[in-house]
C-alpha atoms as a PDB file:
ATOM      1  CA  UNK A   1       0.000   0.000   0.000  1.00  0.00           C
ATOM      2  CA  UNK A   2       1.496   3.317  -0.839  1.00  0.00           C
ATOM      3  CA  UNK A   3       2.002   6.285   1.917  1.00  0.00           C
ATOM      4  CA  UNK A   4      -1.299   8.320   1.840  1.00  0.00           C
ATOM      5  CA  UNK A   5      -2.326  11.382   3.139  1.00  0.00           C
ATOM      6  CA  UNK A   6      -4.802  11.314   6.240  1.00  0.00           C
ATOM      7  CA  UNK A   7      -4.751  14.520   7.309  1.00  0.00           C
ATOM      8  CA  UNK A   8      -4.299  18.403   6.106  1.00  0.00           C
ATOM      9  CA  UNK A   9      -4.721  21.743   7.932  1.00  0.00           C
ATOM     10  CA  UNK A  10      -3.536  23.835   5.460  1.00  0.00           C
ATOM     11  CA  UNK A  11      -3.106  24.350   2.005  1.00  0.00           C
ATOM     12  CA  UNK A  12       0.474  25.016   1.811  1.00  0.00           C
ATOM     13  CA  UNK A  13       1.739  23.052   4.809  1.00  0.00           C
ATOM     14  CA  UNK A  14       4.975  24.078   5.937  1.00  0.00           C
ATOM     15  CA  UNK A  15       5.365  20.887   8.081  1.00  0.00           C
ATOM     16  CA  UNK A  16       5.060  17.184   6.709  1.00  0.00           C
ATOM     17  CA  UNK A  17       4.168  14.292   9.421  1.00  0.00           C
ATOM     18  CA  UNK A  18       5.221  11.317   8.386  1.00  0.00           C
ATOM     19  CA  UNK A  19       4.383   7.992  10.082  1.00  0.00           C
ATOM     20  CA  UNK A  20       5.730   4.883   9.644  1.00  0.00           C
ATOM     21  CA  UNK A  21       3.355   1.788   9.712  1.00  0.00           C
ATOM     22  CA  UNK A  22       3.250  -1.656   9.685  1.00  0.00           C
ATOM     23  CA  UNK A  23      -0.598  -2.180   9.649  1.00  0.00           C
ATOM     24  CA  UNK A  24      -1.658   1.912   9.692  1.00  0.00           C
ATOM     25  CA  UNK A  25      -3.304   1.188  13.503  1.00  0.00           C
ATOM     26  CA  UNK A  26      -0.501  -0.586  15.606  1.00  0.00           C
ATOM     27  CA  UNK A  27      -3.265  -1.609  18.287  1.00  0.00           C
ATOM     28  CA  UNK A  28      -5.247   1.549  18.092  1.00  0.00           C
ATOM     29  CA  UNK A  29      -2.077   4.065  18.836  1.00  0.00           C
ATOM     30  CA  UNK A  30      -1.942   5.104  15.383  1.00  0.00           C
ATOM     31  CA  UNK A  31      -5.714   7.142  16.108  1.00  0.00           C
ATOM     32  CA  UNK A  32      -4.602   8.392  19.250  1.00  0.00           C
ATOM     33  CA  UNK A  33      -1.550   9.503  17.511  1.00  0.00           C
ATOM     34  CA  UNK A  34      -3.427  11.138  14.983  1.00  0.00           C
ATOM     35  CA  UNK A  35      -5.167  13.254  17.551  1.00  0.00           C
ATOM     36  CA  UNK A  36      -2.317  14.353  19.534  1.00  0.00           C
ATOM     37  CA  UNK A  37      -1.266  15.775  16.125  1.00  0.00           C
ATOM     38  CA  UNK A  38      -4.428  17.676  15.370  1.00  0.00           C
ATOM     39  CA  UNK A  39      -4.682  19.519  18.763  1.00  0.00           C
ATOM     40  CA  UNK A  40      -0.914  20.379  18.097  1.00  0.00           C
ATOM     41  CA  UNK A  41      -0.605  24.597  18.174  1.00  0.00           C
ATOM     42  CA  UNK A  42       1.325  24.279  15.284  1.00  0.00           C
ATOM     43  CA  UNK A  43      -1.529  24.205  12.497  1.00  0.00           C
ATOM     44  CA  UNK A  44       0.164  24.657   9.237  1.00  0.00           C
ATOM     45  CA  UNK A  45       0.853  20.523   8.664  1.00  0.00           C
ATOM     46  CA  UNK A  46      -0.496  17.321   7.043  1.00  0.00           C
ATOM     47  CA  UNK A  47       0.563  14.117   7.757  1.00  0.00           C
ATOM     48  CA  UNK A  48       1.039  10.990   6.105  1.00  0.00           C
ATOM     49  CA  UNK A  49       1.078   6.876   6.701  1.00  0.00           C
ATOM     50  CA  UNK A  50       3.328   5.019   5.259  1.00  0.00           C
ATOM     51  CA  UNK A  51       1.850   1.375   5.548  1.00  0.00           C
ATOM     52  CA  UNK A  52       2.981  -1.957   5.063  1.00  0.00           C
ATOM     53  CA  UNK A  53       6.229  -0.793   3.663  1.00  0.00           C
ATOM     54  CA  UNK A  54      10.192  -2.093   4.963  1.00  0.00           C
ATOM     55  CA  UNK A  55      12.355  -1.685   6.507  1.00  0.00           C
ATOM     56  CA  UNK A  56      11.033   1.925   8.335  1.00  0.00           C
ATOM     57  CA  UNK A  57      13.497   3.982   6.467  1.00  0.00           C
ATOM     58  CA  UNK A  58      12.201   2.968   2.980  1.00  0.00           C
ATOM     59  CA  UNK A  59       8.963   3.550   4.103  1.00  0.00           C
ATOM     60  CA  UNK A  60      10.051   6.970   5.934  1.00  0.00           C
ATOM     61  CA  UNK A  61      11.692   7.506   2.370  1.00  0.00           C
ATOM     62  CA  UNK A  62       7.864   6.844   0.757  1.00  0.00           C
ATOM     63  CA  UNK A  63       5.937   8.936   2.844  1.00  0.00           C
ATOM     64  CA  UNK A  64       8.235  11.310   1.872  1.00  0.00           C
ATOM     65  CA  UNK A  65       7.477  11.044  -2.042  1.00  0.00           C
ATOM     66  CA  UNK A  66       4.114  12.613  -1.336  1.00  0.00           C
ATOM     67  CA  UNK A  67       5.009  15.354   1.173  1.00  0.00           C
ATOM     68  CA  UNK A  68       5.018  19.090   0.642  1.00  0.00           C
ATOM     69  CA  UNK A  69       6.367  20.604   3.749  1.00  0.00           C
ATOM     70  CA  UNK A  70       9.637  22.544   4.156  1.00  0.00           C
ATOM     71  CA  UNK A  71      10.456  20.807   7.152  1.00  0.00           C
ATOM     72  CA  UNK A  72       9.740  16.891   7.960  1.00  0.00           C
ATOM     73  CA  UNK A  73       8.777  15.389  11.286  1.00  0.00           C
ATOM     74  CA  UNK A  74       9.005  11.566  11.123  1.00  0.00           C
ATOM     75  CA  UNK A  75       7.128  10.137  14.281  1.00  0.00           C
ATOM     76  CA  UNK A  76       6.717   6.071  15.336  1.00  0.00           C
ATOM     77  CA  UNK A  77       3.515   4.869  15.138  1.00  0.00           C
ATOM     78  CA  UNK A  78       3.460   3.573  18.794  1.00  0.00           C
ATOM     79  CA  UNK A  79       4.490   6.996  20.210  1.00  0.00           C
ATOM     80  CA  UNK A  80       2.465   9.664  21.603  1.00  0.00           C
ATOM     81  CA  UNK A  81       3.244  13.268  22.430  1.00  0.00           C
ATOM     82  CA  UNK A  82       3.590  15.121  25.719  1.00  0.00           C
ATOM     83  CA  UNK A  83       1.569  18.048  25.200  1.00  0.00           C
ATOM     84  CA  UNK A  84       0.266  20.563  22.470  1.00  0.00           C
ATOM     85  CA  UNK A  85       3.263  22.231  21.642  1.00  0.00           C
ATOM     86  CA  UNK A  86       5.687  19.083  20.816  1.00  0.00           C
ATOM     87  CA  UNK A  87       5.580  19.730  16.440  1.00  0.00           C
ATOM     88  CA  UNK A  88       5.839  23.687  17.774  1.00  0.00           C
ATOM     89  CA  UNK A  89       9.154  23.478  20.029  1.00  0.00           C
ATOM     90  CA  UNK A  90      10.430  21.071  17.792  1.00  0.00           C
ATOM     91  CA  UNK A  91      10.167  23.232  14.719  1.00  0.00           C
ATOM     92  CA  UNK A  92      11.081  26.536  16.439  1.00  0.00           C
ATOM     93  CA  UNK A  93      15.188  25.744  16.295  1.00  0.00           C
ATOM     94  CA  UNK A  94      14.928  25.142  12.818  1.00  0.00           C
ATOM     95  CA  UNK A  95      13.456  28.814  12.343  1.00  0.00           C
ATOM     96  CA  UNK A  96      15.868  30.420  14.290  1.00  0.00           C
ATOM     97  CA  UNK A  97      19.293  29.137  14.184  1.00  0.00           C
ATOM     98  CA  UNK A  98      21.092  28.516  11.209  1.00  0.00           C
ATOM     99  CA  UNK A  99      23.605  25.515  13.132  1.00  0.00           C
ATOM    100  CA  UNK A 100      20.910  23.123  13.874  1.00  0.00           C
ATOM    101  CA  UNK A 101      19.474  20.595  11.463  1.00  0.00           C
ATOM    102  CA  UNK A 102      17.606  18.108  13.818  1.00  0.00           C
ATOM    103  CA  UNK A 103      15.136  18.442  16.559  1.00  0.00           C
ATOM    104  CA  UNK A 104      13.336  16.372  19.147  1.00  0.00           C
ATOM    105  CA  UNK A 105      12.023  15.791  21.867  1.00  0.00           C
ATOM    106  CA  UNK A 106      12.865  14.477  25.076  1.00  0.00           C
ATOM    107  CA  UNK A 107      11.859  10.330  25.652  1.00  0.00           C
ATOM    108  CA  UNK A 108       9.586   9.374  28.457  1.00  0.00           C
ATOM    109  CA  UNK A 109       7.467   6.527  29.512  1.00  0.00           C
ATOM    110  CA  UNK A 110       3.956   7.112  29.236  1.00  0.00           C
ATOM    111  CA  UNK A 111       1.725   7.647  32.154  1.00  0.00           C
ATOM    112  CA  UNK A 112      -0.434   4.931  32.072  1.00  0.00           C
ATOM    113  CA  UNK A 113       2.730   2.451  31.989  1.00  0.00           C
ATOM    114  CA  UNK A 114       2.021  -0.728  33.962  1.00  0.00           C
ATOM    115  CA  UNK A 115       4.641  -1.159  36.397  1.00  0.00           C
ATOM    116  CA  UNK A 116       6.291  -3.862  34.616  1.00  0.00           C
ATOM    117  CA  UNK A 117       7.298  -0.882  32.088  1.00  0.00           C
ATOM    118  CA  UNK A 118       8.145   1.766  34.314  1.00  0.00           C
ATOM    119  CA  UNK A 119      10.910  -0.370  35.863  1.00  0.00           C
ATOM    120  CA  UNK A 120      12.194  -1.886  32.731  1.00  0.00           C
ATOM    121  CA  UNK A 121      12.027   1.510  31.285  1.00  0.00           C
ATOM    122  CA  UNK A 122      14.533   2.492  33.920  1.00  0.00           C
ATOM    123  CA  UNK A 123      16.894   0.255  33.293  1.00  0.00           C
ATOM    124  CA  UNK A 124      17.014  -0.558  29.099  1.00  0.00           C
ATOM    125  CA  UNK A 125      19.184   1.645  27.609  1.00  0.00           C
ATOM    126  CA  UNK A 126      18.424   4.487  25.633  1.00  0.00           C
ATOM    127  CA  UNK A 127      14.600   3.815  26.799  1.00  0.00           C
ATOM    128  CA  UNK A 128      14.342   7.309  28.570  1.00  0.00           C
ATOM    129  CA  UNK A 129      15.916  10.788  28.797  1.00  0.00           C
ATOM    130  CA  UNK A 130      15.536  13.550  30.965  1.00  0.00           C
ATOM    131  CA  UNK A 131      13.583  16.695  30.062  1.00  0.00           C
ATOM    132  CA  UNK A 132      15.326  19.865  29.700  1.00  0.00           C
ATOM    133  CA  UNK A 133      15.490  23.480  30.375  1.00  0.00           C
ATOM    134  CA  UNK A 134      17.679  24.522  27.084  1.00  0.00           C
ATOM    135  CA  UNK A 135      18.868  23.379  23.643  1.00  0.00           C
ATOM    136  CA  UNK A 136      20.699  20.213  24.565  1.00  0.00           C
ATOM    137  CA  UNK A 137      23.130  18.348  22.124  1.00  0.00           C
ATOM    138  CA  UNK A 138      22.268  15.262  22.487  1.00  0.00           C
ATOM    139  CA  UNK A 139      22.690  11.612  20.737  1.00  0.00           C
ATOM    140  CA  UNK A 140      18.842  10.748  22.236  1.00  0.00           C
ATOM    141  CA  UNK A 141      17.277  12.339  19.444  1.00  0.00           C
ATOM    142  CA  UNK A 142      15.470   9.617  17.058  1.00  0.00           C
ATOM    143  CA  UNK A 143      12.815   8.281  15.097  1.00  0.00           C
ATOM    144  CA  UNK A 144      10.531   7.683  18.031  1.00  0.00           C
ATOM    145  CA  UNK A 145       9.820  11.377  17.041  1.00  0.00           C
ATOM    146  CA  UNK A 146      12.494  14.012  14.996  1.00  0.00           C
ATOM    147  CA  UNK A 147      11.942  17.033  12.875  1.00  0.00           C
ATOM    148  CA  UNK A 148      14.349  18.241   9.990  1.00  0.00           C
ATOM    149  CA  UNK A 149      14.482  20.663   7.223  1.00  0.00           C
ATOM    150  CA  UNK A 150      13.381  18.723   4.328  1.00  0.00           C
ATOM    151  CA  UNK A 151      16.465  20.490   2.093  1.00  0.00           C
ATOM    152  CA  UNK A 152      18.622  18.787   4.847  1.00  0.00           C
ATOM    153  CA  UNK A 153      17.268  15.670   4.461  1.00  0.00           C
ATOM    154  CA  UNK A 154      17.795  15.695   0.751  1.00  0.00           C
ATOM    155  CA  UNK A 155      21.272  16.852   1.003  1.00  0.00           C
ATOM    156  CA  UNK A 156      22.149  14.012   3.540  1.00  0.00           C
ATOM    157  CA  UNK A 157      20.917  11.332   0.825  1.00  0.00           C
ATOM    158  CA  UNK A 158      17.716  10.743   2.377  1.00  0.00           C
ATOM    159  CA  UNK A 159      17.111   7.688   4.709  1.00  0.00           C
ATOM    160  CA  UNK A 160      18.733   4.017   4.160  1.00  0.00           C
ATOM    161  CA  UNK A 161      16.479   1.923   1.894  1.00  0.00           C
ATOM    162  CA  UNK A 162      17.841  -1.395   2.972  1.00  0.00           C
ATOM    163  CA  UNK A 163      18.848  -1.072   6.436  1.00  0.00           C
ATOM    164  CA  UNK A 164      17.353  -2.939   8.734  1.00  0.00           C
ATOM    165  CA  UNK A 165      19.032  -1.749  11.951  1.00  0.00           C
ATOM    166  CA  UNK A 166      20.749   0.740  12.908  1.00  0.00           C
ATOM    167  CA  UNK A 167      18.759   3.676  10.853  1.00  0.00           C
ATOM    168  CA  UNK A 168      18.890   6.425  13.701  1.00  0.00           C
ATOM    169  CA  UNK A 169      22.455   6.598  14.133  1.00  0.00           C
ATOM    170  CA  UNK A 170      23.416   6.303  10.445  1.00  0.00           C
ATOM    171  CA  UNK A 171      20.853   9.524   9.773  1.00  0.00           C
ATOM    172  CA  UNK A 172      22.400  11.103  12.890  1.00  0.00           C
ATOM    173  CA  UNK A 173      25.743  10.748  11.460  1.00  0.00           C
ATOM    174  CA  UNK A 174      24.818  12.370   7.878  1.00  0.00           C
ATOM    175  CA  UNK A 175      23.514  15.359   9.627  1.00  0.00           C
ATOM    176  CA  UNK A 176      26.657  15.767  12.156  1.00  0.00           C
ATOM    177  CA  UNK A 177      29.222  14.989   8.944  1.00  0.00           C
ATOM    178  CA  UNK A 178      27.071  17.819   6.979  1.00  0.00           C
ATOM    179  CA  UNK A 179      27.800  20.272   9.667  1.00  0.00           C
ATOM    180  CA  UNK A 180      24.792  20.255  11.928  1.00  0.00           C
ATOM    181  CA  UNK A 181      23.603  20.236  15.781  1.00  0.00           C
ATOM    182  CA  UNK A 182      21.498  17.901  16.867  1.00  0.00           C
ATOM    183  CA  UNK A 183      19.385  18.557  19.987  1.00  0.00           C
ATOM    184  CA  UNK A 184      16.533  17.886  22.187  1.00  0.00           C
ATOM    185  CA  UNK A 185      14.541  21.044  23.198  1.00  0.00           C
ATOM    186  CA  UNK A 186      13.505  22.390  26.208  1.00  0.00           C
ATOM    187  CA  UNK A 187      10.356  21.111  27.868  1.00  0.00           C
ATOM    188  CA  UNK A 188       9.441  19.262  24.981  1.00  0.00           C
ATOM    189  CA  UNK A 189       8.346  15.222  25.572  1.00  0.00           C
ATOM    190  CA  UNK A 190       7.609  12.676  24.031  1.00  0.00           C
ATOM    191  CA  UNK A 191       5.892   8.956  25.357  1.00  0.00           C
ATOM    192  CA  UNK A 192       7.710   6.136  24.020  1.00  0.00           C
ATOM    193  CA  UNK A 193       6.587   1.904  25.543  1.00  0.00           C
ATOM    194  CA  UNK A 194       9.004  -0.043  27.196  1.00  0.00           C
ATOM    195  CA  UNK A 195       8.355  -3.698  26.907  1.00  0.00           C
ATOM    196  CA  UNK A 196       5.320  -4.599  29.286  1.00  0.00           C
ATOM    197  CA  UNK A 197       6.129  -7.840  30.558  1.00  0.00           C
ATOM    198  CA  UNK A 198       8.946 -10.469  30.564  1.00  0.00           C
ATOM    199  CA  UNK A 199       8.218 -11.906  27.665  1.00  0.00           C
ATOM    200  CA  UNK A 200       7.938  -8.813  25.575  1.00  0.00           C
ATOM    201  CA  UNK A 201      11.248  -7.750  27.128  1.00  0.00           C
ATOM    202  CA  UNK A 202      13.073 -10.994  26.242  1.00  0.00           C
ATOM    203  CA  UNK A 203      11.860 -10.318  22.553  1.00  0.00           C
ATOM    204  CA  UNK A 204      13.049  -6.992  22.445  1.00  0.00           C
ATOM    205  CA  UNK A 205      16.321  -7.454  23.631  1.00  0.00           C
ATOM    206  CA  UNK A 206      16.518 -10.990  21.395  1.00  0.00           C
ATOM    207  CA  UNK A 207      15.701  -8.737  18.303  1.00  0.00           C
ATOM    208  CA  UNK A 208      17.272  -6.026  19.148  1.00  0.00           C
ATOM    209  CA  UNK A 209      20.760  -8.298  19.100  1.00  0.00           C
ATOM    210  CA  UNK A 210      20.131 -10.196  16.318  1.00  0.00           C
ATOM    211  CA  UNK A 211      19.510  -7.339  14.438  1.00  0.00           C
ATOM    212  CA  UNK A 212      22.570  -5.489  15.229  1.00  0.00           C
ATOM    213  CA  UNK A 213      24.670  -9.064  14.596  1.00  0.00           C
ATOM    214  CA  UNK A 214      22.957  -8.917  11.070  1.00  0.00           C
ATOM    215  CA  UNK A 215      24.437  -4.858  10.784  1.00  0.00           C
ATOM    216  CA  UNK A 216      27.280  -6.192  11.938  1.00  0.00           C
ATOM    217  CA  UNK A 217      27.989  -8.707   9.146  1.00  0.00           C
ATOM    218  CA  UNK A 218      26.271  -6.582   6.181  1.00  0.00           C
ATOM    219  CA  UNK A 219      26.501  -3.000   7.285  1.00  0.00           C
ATOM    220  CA  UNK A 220      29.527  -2.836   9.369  1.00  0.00           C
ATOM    221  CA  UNK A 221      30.633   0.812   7.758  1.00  0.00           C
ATOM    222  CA  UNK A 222      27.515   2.066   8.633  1.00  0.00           C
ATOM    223  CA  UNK A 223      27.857   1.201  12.571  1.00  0.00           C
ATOM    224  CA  UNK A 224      27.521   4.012  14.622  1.00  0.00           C
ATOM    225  CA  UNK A 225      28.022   4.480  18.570  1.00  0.00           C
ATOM    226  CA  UNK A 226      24.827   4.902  20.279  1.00  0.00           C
ATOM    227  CA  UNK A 227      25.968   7.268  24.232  1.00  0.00           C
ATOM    228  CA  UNK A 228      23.068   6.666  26.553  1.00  0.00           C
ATOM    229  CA  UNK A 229      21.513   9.688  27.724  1.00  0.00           C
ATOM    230  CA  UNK A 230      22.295  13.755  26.197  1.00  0.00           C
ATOM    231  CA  UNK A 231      25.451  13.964  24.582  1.00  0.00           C
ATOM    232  CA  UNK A 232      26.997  15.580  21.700  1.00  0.00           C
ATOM    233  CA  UNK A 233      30.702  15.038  22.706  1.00  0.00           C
ATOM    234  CA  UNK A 234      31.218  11.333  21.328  1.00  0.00           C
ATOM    235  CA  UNK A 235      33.520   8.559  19.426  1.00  0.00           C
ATOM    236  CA  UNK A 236      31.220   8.097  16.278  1.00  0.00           C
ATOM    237  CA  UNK A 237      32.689   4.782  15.580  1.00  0.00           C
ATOM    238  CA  UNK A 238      34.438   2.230  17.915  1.00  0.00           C
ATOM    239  CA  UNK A 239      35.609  -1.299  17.436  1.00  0.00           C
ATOM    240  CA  UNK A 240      33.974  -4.412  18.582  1.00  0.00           C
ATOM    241  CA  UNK A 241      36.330  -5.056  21.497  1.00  0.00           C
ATOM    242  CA  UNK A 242      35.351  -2.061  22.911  1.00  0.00           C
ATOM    243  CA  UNK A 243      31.903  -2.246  22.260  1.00  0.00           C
ATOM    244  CA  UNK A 244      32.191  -6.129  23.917  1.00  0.00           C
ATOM    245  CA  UNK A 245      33.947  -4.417  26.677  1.00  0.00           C
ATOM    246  CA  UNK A 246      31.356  -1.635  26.995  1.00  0.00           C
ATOM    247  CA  UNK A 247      28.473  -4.659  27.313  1.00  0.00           C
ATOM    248  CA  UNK A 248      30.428  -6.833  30.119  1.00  0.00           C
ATOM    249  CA  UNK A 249      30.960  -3.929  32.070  1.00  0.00           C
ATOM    250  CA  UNK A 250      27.437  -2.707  31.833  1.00  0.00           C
ATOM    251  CA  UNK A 251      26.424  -6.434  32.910  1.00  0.00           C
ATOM    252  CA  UNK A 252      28.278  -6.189  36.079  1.00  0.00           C
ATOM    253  CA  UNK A 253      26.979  -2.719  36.769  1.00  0.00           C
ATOM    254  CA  UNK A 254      23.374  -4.130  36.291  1.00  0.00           C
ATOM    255  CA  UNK A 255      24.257  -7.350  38.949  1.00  0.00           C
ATOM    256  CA  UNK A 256      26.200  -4.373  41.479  1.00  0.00           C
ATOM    257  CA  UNK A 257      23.112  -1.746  41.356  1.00  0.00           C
ATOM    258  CA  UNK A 258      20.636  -4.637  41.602  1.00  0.00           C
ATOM    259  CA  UNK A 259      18.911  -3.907  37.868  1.00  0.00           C
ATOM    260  CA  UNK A 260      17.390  -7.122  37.376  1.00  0.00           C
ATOM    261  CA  UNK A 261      15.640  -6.519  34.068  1.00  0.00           C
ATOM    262  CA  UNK A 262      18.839  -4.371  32.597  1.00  0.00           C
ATOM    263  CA  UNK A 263      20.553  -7.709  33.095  1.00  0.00           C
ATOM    264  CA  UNK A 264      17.309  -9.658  31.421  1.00  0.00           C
ATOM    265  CA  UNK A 265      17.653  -7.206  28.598  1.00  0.00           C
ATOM    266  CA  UNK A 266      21.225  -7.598  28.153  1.00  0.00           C
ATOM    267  CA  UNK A 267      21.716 -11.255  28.529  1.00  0.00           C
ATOM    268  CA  UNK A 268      19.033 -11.727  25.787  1.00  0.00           C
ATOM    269  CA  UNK A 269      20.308  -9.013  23.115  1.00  0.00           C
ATOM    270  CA  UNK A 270      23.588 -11.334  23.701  1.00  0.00           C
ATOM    271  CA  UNK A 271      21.959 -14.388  23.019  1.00  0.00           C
ATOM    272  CA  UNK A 272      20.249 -12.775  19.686  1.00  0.00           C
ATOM    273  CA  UNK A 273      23.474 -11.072  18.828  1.00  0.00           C
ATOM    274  CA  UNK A 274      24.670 -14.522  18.651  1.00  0.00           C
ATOM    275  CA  UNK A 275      22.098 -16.077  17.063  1.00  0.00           C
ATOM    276  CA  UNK A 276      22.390 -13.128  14.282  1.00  0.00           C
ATOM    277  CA  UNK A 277      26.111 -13.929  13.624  1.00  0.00           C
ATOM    278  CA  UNK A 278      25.309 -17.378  12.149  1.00  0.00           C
ATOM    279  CA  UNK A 279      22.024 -17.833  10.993  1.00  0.00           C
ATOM    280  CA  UNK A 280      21.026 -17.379   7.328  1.00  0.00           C
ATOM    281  CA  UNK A 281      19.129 -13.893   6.343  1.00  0.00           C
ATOM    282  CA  UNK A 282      17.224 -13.657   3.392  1.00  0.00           C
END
């Protein structure tokens, strides 16, 4: 099914929404999505569904075909937004300062989290970031919801067509090697889900390794570090010993602070990581 456009408030939209979607509903978030982003203060936008395309940054790269907007916010479809002035604060920078070419918003765990999430949440990382006071460099700033001029994004090459992991800190790179900032903004959030129960946390830190196993054997160029928490002062690349290294010692920070599900997380993004060195991808 081809991207399609499900919503316009103005004629000459200056800002282009564009969701990613496996199924265009994602268990009913997609409509409460869709409502966060008509109550928004900023009014001049449309927004578009991309559905049933892959990976996400070929169908980011589709929903794009159709847009019209000077500047592009691409937005998960299992996110929802913190108030009505996310798509404003996130745009604003863009306006006003000629140094930074992507936006977001902060990460936070939605309010009516189970408890299940809000401790797992706590402890996965790069599952939450704090909310700030000022522009904020910062490697946190992702799909989950990110705004950019769209001249920017053509420059940079657009998104990967064919990768299947590792798609926010390859477009993150493009944009720092171009020249650009890239920051959260102040009081801005956004709610992200962290798994819900064990099982859904042993999946997403099975897939989660195999899929970066699978980058690492077909994609290995385009690996890019991944800091937890704001930060603009980082190695872009580093080599697998370190990154190895890096796990380890996050292991046996997880069994000395008592993080139970950290541990959970990591112990089965190893076991996928494995898994995704020697099985057979198609």
């Amino acid at each position: 099914m081809p991207a399609k456009l499900v919503y316009v408030a103005s004629e000459s939209p200056k800002v282009s929404v564009v969701i990613p979607s496996f199924d265009g509903k994602r268990d009913g978030n997609v409509d409460v999505l869709l409502d966060d982003l008509k109550r928004q203060t900023f009014k001049s936008i449309e927004i578009i569904l991309s559905i049933g395309e892959s990976p996400n940054g070929h169908a980011r790269n589709v929903g794009c075909e159709i847009a019209r907007g000077r500047y592009l916010v691409f937005i998960d479809d299992d996110v929802t937004l913190g108030h009505e002035k996310v798509i404003e604060n996130i745009i604003e920078p863009l306006l006003e300062r000629d140094d930074i070419g992507m936006t977001g918003p902060s990460q936070q765990i939605p309010p009516d989290a189970n408890r299940f999430q809000f401790w797992s949440g706590r402890q996965i990382p790069r599952s939450l970031s704090a909310i700030v006071d000022e522009i904020t460099d910062s490697d946190m700033v992702s799909h989950m919801c990110l705004a950019m001029p769209r001249d920017l994004f053509e420059q940079v090459g657009r998104e990967s067509d064919w990768l299947l992991a590792g798609t926010d800190p390859d477009l993150r790179h493009r944009v720092r090697m171009a020249g650009y900032r890239i920051v959260v903004v102040p009081q801005t959030w956004a709610y992200h889900p962290a798994p819900d129960n064990m099982s859904s946390l042993l999946s997403f830190g099975y897939k989660k390794g195999c899929f970066t196993a699978w980058q690492y054997r077909f994609a290995r160029d385009l690996m890019y570090d991944a800091p937890d928490g704001h930060t603009g002062d980082f190695k872009a690349q580093t080599t697998l010993p370190y990154r190895v290294l890096r796990k380890v010692g996050r292991m046996c920070g997880e069994l000395i602070a008592l993080r139970p599900l950290g541990l959970v997380f990591d112990l089965a993004y190893t076991v996928g990581y494995a898994h995704g060195l020697s099985r057979k991808w198609q």
